[in-house]
C-alpha atoms as a PDB file:
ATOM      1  CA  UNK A   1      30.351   5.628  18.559  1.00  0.00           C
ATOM      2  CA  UNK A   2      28.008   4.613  15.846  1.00  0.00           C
ATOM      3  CA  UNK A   3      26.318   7.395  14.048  1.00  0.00           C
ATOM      4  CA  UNK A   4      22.541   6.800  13.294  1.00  0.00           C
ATOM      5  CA  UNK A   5      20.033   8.757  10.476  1.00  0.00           C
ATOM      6  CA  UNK A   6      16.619   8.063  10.707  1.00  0.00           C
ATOM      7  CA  UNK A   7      15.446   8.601   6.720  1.00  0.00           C
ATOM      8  CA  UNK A   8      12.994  11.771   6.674  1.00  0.00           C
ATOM      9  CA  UNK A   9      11.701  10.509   3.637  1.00  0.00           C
ATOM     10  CA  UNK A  10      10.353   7.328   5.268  1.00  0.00           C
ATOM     11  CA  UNK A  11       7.010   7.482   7.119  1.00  0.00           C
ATOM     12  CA  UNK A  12       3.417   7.562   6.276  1.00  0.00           C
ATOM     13  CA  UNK A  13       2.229   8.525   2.989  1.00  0.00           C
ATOM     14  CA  UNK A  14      -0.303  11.418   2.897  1.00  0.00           C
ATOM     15  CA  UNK A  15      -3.369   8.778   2.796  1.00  0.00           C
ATOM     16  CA  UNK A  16      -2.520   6.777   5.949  1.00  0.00           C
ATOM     17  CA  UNK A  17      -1.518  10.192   7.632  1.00  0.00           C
ATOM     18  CA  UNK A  18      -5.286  11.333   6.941  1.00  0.00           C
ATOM     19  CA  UNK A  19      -6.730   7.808   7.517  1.00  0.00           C
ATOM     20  CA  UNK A  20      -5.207   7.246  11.469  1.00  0.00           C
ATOM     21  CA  UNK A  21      -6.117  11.585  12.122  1.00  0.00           C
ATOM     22  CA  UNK A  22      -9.604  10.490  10.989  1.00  0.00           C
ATOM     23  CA  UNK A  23      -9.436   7.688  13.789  1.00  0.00           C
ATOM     24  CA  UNK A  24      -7.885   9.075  16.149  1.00  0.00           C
ATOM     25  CA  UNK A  25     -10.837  12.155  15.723  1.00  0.00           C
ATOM     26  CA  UNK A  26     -13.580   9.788  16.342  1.00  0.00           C
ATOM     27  CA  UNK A  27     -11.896   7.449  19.225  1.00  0.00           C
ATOM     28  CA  UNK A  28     -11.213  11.046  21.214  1.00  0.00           C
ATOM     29  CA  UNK A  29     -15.079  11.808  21.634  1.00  0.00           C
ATOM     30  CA  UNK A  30     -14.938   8.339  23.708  1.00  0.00           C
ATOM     31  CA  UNK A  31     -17.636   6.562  21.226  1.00  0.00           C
ATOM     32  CA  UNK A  32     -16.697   2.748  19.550  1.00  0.00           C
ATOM     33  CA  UNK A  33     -15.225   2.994  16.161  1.00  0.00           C
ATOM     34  CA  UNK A  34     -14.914   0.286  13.967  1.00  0.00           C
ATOM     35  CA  UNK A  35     -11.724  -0.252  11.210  1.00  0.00           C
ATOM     36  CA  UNK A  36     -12.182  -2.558   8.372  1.00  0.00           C
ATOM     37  CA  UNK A  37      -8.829  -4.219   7.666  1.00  0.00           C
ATOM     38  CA  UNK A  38      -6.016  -3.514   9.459  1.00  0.00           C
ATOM     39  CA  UNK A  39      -5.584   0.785   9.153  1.00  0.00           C
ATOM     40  CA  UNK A  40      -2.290   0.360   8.151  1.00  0.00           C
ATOM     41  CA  UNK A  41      -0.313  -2.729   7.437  1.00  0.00           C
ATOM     42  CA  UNK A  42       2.143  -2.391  11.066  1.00  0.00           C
ATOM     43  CA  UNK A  43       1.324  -4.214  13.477  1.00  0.00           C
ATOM     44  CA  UNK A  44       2.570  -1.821  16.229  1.00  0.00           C
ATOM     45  CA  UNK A  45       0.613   0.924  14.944  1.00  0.00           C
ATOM     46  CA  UNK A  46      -2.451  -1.050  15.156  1.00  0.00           C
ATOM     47  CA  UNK A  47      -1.795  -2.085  18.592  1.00  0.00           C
ATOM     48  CA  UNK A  48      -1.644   1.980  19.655  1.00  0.00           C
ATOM     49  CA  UNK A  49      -4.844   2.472  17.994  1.00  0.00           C
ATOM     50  CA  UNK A  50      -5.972  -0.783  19.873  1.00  0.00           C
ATOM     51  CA  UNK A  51      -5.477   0.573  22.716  1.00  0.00           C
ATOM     52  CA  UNK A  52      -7.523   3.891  21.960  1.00  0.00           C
ATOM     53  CA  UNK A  53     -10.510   1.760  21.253  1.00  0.00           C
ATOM     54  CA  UNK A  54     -10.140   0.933  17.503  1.00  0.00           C
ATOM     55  CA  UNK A  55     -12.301  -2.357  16.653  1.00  0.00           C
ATOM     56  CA  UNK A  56     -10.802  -3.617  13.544  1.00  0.00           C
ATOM     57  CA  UNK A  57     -13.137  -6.207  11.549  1.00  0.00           C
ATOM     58  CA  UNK A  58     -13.564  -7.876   8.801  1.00  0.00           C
ATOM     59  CA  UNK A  59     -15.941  -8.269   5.937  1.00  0.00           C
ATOM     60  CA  UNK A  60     -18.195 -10.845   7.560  1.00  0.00           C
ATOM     61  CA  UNK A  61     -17.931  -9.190  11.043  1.00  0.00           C
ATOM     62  CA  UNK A  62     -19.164  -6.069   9.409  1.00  0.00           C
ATOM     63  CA  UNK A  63     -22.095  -8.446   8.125  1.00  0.00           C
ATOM     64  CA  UNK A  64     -23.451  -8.714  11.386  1.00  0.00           C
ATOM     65  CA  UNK A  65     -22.889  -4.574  12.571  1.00  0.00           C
ATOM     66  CA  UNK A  66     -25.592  -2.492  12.927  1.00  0.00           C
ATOM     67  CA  UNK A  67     -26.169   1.190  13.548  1.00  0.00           C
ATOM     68  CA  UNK A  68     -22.650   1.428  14.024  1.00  0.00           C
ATOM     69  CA  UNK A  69     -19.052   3.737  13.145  1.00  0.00           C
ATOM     70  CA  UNK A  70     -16.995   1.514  10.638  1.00  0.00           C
ATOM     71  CA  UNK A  71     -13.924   3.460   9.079  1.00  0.00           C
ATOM     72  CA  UNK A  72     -12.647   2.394   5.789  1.00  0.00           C
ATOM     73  CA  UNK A  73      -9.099   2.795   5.374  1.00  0.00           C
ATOM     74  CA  UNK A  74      -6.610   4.548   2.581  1.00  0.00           C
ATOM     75  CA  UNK A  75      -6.935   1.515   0.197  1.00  0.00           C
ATOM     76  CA  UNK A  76     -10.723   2.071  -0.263  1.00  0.00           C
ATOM     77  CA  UNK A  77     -13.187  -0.689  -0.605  1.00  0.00           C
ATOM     78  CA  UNK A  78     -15.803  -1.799  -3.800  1.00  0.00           C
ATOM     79  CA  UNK A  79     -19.193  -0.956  -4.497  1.00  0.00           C
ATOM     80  CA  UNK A  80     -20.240  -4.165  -2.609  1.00  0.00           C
ATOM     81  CA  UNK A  81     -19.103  -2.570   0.880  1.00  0.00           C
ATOM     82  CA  UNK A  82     -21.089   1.085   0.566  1.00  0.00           C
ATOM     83  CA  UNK A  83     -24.465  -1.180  -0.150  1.00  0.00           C
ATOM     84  CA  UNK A  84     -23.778  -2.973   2.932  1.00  0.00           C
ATOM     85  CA  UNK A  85     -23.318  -0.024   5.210  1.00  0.00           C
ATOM     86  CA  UNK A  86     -26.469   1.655   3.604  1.00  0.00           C
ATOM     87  CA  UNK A  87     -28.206  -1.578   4.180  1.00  0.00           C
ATOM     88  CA  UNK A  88     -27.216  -2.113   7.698  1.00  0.00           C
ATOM     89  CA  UNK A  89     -27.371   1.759   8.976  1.00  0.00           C
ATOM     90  CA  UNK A  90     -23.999   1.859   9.241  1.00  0.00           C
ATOM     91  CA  UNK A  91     -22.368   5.659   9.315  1.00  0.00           C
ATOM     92  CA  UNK A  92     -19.105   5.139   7.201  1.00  0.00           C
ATOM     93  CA  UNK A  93     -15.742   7.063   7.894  1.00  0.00           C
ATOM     94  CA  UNK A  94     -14.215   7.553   4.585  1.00  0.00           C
ATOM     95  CA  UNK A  95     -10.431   7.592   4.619  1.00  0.00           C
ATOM     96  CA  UNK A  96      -9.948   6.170   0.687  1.00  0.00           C
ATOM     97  CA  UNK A  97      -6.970   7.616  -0.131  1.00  0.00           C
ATOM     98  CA  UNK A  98      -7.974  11.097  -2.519  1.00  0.00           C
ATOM     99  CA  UNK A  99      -5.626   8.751  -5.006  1.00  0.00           C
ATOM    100  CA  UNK A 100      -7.011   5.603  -4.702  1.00  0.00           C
ATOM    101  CA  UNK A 101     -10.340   7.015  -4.638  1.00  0.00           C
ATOM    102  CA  UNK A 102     -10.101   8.961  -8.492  1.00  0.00           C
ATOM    103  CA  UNK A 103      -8.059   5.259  -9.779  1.00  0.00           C
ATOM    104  CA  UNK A 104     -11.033   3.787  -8.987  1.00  0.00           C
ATOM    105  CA  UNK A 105     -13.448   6.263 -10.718  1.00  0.00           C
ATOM    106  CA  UNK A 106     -11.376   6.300 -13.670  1.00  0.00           C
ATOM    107  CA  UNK A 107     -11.608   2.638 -13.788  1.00  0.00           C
ATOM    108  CA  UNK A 108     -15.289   2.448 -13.260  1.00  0.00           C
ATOM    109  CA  UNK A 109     -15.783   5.178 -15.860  1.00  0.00           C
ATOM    110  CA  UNK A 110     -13.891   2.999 -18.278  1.00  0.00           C
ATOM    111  CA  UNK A 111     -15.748  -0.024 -17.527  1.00  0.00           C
ATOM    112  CA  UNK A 112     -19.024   1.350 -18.386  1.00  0.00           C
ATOM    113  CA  UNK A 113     -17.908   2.984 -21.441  1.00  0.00           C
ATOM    114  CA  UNK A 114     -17.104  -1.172 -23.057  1.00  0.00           C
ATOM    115  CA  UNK A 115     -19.559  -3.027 -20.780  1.00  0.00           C
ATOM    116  CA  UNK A 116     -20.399  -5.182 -24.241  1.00  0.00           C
ATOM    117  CA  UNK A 117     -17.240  -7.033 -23.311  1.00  0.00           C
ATOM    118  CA  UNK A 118     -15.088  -6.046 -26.583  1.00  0.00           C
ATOM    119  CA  UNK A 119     -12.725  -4.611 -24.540  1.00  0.00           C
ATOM    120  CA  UNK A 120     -10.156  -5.883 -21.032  1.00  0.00           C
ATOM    121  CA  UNK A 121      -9.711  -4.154 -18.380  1.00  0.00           C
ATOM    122  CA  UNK A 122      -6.535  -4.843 -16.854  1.00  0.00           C
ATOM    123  CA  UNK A 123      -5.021  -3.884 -13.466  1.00  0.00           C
ATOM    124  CA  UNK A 124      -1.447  -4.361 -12.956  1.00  0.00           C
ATOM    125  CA  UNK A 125      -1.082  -5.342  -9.278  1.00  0.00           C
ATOM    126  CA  UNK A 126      -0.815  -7.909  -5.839  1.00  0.00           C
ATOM    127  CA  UNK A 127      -3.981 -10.404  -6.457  1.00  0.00           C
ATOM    128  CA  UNK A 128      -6.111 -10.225  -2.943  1.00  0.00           C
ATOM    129  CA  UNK A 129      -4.868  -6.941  -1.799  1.00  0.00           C
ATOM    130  CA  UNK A 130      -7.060  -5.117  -0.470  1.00  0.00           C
ATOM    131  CA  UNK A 131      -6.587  -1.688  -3.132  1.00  0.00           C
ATOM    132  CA  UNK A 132      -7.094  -4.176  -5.969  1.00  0.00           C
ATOM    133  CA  UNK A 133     -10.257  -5.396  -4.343  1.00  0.00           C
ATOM    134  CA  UNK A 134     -11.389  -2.121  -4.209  1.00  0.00           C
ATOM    135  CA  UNK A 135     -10.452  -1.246  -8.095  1.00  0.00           C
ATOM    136  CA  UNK A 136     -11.893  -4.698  -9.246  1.00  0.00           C
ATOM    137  CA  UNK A 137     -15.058  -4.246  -7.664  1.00  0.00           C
ATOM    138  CA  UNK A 138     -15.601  -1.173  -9.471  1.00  0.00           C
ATOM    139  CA  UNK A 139     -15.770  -3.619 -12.972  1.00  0.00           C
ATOM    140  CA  UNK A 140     -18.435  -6.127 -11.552  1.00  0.00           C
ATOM    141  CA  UNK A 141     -15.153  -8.324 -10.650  1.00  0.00           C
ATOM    142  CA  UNK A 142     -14.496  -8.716 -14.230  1.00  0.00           C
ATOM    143  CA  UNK A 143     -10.954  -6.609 -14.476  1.00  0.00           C
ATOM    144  CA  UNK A 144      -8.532  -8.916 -15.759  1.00  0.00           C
ATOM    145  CA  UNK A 145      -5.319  -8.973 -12.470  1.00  0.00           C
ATOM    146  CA  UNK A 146      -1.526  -9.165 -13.316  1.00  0.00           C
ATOM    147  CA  UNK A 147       0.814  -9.101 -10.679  1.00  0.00           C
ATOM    148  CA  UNK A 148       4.147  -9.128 -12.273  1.00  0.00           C
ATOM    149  CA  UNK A 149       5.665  -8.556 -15.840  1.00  0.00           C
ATOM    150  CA  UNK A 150       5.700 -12.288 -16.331  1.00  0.00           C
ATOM    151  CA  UNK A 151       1.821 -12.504 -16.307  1.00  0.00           C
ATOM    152  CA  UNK A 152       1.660  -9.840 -19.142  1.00  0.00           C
ATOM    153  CA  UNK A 153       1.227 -13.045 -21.900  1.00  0.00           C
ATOM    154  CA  UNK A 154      -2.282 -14.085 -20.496  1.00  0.00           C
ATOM    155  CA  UNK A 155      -3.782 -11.032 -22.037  1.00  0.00           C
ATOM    156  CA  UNK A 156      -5.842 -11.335 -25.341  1.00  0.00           C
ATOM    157  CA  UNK A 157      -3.901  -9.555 -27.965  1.00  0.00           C
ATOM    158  CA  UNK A 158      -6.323  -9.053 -30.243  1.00  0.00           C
ATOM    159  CA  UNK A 159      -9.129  -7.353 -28.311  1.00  0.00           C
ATOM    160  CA  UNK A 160      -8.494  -3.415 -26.545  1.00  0.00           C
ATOM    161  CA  UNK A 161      -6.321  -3.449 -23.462  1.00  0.00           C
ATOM    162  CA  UNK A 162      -6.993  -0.527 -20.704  1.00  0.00           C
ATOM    163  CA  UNK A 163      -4.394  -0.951 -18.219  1.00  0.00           C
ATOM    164  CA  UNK A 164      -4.453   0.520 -15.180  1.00  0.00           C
ATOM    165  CA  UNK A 165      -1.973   0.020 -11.722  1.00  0.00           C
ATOM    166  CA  UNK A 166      -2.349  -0.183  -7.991  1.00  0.00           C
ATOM    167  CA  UNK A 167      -0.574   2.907  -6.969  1.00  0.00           C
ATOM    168  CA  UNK A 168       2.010   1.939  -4.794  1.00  0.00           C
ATOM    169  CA  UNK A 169       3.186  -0.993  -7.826  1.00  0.00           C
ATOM    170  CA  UNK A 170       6.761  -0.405  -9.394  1.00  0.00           C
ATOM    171  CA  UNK A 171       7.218   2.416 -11.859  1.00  0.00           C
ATOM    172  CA  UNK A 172       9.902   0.681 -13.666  1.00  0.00           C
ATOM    173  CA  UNK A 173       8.223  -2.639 -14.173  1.00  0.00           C
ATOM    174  CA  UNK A 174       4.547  -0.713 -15.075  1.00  0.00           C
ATOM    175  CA  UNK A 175       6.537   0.718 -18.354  1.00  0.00           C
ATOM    176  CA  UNK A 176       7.893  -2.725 -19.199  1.00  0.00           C
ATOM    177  CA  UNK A 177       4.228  -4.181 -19.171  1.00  0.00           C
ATOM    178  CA  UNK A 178       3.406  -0.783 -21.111  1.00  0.00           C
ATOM    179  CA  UNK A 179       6.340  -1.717 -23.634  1.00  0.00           C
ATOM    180  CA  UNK A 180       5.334  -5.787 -24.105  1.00  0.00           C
ATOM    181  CA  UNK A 181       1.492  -4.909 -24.903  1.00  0.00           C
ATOM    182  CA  UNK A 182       2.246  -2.520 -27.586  1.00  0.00           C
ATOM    183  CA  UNK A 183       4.736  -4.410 -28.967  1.00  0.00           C
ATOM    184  CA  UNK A 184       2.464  -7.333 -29.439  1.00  0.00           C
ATOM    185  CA  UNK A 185      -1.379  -5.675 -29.127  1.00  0.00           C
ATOM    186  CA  UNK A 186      -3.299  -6.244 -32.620  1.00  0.00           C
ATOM    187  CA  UNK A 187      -2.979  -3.970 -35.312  1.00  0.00           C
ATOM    188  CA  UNK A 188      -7.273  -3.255 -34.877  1.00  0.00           C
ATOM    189  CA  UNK A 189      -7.149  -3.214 -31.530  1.00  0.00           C
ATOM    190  CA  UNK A 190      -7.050  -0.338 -29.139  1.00  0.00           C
ATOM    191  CA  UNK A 191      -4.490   0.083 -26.692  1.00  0.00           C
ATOM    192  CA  UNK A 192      -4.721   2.545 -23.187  1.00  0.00           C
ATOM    193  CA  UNK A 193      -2.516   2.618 -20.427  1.00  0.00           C
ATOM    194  CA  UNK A 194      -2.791   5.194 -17.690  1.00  0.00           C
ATOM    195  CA  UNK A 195      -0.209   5.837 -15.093  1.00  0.00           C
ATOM    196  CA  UNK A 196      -1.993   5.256 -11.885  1.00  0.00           C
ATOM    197  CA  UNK A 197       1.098   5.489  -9.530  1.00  0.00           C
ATOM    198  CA  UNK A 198       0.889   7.359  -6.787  1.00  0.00           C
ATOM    199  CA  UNK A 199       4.097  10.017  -6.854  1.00  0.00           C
ATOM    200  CA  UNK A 200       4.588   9.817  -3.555  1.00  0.00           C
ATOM    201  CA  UNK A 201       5.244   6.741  -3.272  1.00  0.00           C
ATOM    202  CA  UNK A 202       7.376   6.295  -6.492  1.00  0.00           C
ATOM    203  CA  UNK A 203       9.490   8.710  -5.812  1.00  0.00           C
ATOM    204  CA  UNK A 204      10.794   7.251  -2.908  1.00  0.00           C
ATOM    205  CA  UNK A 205      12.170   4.383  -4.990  1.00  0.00           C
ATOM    206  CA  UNK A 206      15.094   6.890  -5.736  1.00  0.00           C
ATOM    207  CA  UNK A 207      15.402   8.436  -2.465  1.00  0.00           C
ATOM    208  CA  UNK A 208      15.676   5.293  -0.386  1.00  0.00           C
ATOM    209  CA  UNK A 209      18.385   3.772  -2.756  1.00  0.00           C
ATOM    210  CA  UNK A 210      20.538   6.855  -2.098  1.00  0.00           C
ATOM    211  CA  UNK A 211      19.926   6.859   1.485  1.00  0.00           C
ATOM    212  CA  UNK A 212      21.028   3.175   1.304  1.00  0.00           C
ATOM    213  CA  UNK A 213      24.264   3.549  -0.149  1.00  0.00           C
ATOM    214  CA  UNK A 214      25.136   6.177   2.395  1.00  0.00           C
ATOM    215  CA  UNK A 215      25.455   3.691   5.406  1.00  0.00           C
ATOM    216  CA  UNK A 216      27.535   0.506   6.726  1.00  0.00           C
ATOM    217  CA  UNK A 217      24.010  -0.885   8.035  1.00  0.00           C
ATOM    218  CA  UNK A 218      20.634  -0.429   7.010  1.00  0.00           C
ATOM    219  CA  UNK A 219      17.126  -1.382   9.228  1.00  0.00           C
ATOM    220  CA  UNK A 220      14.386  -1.232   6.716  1.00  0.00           C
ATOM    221  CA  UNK A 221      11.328  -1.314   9.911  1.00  0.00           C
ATOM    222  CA  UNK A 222       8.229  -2.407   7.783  1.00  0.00           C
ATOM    223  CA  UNK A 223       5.028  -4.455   8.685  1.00  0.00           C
ATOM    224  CA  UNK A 224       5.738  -7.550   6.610  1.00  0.00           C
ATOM    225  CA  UNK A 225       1.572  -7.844   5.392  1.00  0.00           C
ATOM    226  CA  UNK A 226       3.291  -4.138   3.256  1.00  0.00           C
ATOM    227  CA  UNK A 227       3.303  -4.512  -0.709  1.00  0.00           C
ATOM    228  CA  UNK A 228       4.926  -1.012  -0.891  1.00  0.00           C
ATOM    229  CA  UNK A 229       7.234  -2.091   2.338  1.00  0.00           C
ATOM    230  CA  UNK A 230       8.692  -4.787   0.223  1.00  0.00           C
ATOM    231  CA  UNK A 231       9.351  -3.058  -2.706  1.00  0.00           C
ATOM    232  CA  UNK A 232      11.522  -0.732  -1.125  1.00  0.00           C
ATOM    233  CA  UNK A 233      13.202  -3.057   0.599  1.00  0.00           C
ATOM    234  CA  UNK A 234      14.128  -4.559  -2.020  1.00  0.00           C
ATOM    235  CA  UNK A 235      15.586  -2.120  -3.363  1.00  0.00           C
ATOM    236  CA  UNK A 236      17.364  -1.070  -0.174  1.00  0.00           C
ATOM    237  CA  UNK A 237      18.892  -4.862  -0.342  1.00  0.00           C
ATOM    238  CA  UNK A 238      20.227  -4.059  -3.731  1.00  0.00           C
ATOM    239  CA  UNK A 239      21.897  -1.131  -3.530  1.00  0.00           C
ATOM    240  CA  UNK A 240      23.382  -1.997   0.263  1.00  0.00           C
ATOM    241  CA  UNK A 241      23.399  -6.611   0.824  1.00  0.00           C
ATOM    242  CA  UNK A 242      23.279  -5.556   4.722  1.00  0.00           C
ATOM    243  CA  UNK A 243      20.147  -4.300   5.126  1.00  0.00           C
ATOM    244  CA  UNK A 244      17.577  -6.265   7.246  1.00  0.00           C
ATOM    245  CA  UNK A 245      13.660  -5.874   7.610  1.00  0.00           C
ATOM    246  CA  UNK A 246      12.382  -5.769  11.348  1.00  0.00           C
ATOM    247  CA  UNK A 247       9.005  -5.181  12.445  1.00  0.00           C
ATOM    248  CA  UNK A 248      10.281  -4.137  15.739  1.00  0.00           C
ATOM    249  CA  UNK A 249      12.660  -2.771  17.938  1.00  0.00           C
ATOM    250  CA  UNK A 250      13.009  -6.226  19.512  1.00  0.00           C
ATOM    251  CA  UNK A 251      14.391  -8.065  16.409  1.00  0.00           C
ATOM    252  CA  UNK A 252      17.658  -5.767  16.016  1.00  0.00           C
ATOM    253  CA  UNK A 253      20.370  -8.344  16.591  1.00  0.00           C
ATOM    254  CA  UNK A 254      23.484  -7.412  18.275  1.00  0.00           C
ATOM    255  CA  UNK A 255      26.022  -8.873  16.104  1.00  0.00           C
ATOM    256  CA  UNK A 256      24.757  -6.355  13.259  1.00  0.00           C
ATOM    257  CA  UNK A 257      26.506  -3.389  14.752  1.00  0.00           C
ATOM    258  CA  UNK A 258      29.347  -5.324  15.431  1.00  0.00           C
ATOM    259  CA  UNK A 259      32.413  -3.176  13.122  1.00  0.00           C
ATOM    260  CA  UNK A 260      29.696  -0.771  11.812  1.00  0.00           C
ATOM    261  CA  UNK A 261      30.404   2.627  12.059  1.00  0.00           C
ATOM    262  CA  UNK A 262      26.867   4.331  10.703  1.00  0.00           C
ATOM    263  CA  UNK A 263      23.481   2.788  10.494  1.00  0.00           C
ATOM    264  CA  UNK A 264      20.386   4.309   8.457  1.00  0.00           C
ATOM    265  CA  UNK A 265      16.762   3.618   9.508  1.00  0.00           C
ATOM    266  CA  UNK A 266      14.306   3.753   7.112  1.00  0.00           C
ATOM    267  CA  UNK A 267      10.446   2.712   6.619  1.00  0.00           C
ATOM    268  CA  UNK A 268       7.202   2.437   4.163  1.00  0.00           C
ATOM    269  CA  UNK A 269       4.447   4.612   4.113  1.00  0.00           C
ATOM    270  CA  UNK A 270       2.751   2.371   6.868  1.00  0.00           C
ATOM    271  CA  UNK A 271       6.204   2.797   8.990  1.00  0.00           C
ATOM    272  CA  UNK A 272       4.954   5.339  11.832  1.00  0.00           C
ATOM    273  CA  UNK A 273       7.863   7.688  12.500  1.00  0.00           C
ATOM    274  CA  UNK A 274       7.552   6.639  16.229  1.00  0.00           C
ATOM    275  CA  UNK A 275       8.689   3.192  15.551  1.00  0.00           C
ATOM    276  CA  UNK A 276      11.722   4.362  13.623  1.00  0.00           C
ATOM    277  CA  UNK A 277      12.878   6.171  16.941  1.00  0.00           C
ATOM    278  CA  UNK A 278      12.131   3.541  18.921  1.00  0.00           C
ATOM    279  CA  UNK A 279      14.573   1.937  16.714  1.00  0.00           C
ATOM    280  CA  UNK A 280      17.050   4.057  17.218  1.00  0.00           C
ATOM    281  CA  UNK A 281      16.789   3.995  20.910  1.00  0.00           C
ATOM    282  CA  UNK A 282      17.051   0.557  21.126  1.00  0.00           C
ATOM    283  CA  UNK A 283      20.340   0.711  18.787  1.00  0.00           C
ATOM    284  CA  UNK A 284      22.066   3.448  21.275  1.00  0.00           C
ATOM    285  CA  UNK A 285      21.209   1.724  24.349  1.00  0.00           C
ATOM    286  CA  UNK A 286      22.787  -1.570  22.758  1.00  0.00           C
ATOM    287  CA  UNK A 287      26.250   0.873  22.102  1.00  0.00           C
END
């Protein structure tokens, strides 16, 4: 009999938790409520929501809204996005992750403190994603973007550097970036870095690689669209080679259980603890 542990580390993070109760509020007084972006980067716990009534649009859908609902999800969204609500009578449903939301008024605090241009502001995290949107719209799109270690040489050396990071980015590779710039930053030139990481989500670097090692098998269940999915992942690969990523119940293969005596399921913070147990399920039904 294969034993199975569902990790009760995985799961939504605090700020999708709040952002899906906010939704779920609204859709049970029966009225149309709008989502921009996907709520949460899994595709089966958009389709739930679907089914409650959850409209989710995008930025040139909401364009064309009036005198609507439109919720704005944990990552939070720029300036840009508030002016167009206000402009189009649109009632907004705040769910910016409490995090997210003080990253971004540290970074537009720090922005208007060197607006003469002397200074960068730098944000270390994934180009297009919809979090660094949010933070580089709070620097009239001027924040400089680096999504990996390797960018860290396109930075200007010799003018100040305030760096800043998405908050579900790597801890380990933020300090390297922190170790390069100072290391190489001007003598007269001013160098900041503030750890922007959300804890909740760093800490489970540690606690998934443990929970990794413990089993023969490991099904990491993650929307792919996930930047803080595929970090762990990662990591689950490289503590434990047979691990696999699955969206869905439906992609567990057979001939993975085959010989394996204990299998750990594990998730993101956009992995609703539903899906893991469907999961699960689906594994002791195949046994």
């Amino acid at each position: 009999m294969i034993q199975i542990e569902i990790d009760e580390g995985s799961g939504f993070c605090f700020g999708v938790t709040t952002a899906i109760k906010k939704a779920e509020e609204e859709l049970a007084q029966g009225k149309t409520l709008f989502c921009l972006g996907d709520i949460v980067h899994n595709g089966m716990e958009c389709e739930r929501l679907l089914k409650m009534g959850l409209v989710t649009i995008n930025h040139d859908e909401m364009r064309q809204l009036h005198d609507v609902k439109v919720l704005l999800r944990a990552h939070g969204e720029p300036p840009e996005t508030y002016e167009l609500a206000r402009k189009n009578n649109i009632e907004i449903i705040d769910a910016t992750c409490p995090v997210v939301l003080q990253l971004q008024k540290r970074i537009k605090a720090q922005y208007g403190e060197g607006k003469g241009g002397a200074s960068q502001i730098v944000i270390f995290g994934k180009k297009g994603h919809a979090e660094v949107l949010g933070l580089v719209g709070q620097t009239d799109s001027k924040a400089i973007v680096i999504e990996s270690f390797d960018e860290v040489t396109k930075l200007d050396f010799s003018r100040d550097i305030y760096l800043f990071s998405q908050t579900t980015k790597s801890l380990d590779e933020f300090h390297r970036i922190i170790d390069y710039i100072q290391s190489h930053i001007d003598k007269d030139a001013t160098f900041r870095s503030f750890d922007t990481i959300c804890r909740s989500v760093a800490n489970r670097m540690p606690n998934i690689s443990s929970f990794a090692k413990k089993h023969d098998l490991i099904l990491f269940v993650c929307g792919r669209k996930s930047s803080n999915g595929k970090v762990l992942f990662n990591e689950c690969l490289r503590v434990n080679p047979n691990s696999h990523q699955i969206e869905d119940p439906r992609e567990i293969q057979p001939e993975w259980l085959e010989g394996i005596k204990t299998v750990g399921i594990c998730g993101a913070t956009s992995t609703p603890r539903w899906l893991m147990e469907q999961c699960r399920d689906a594994i002791t039904q195949m046994t």
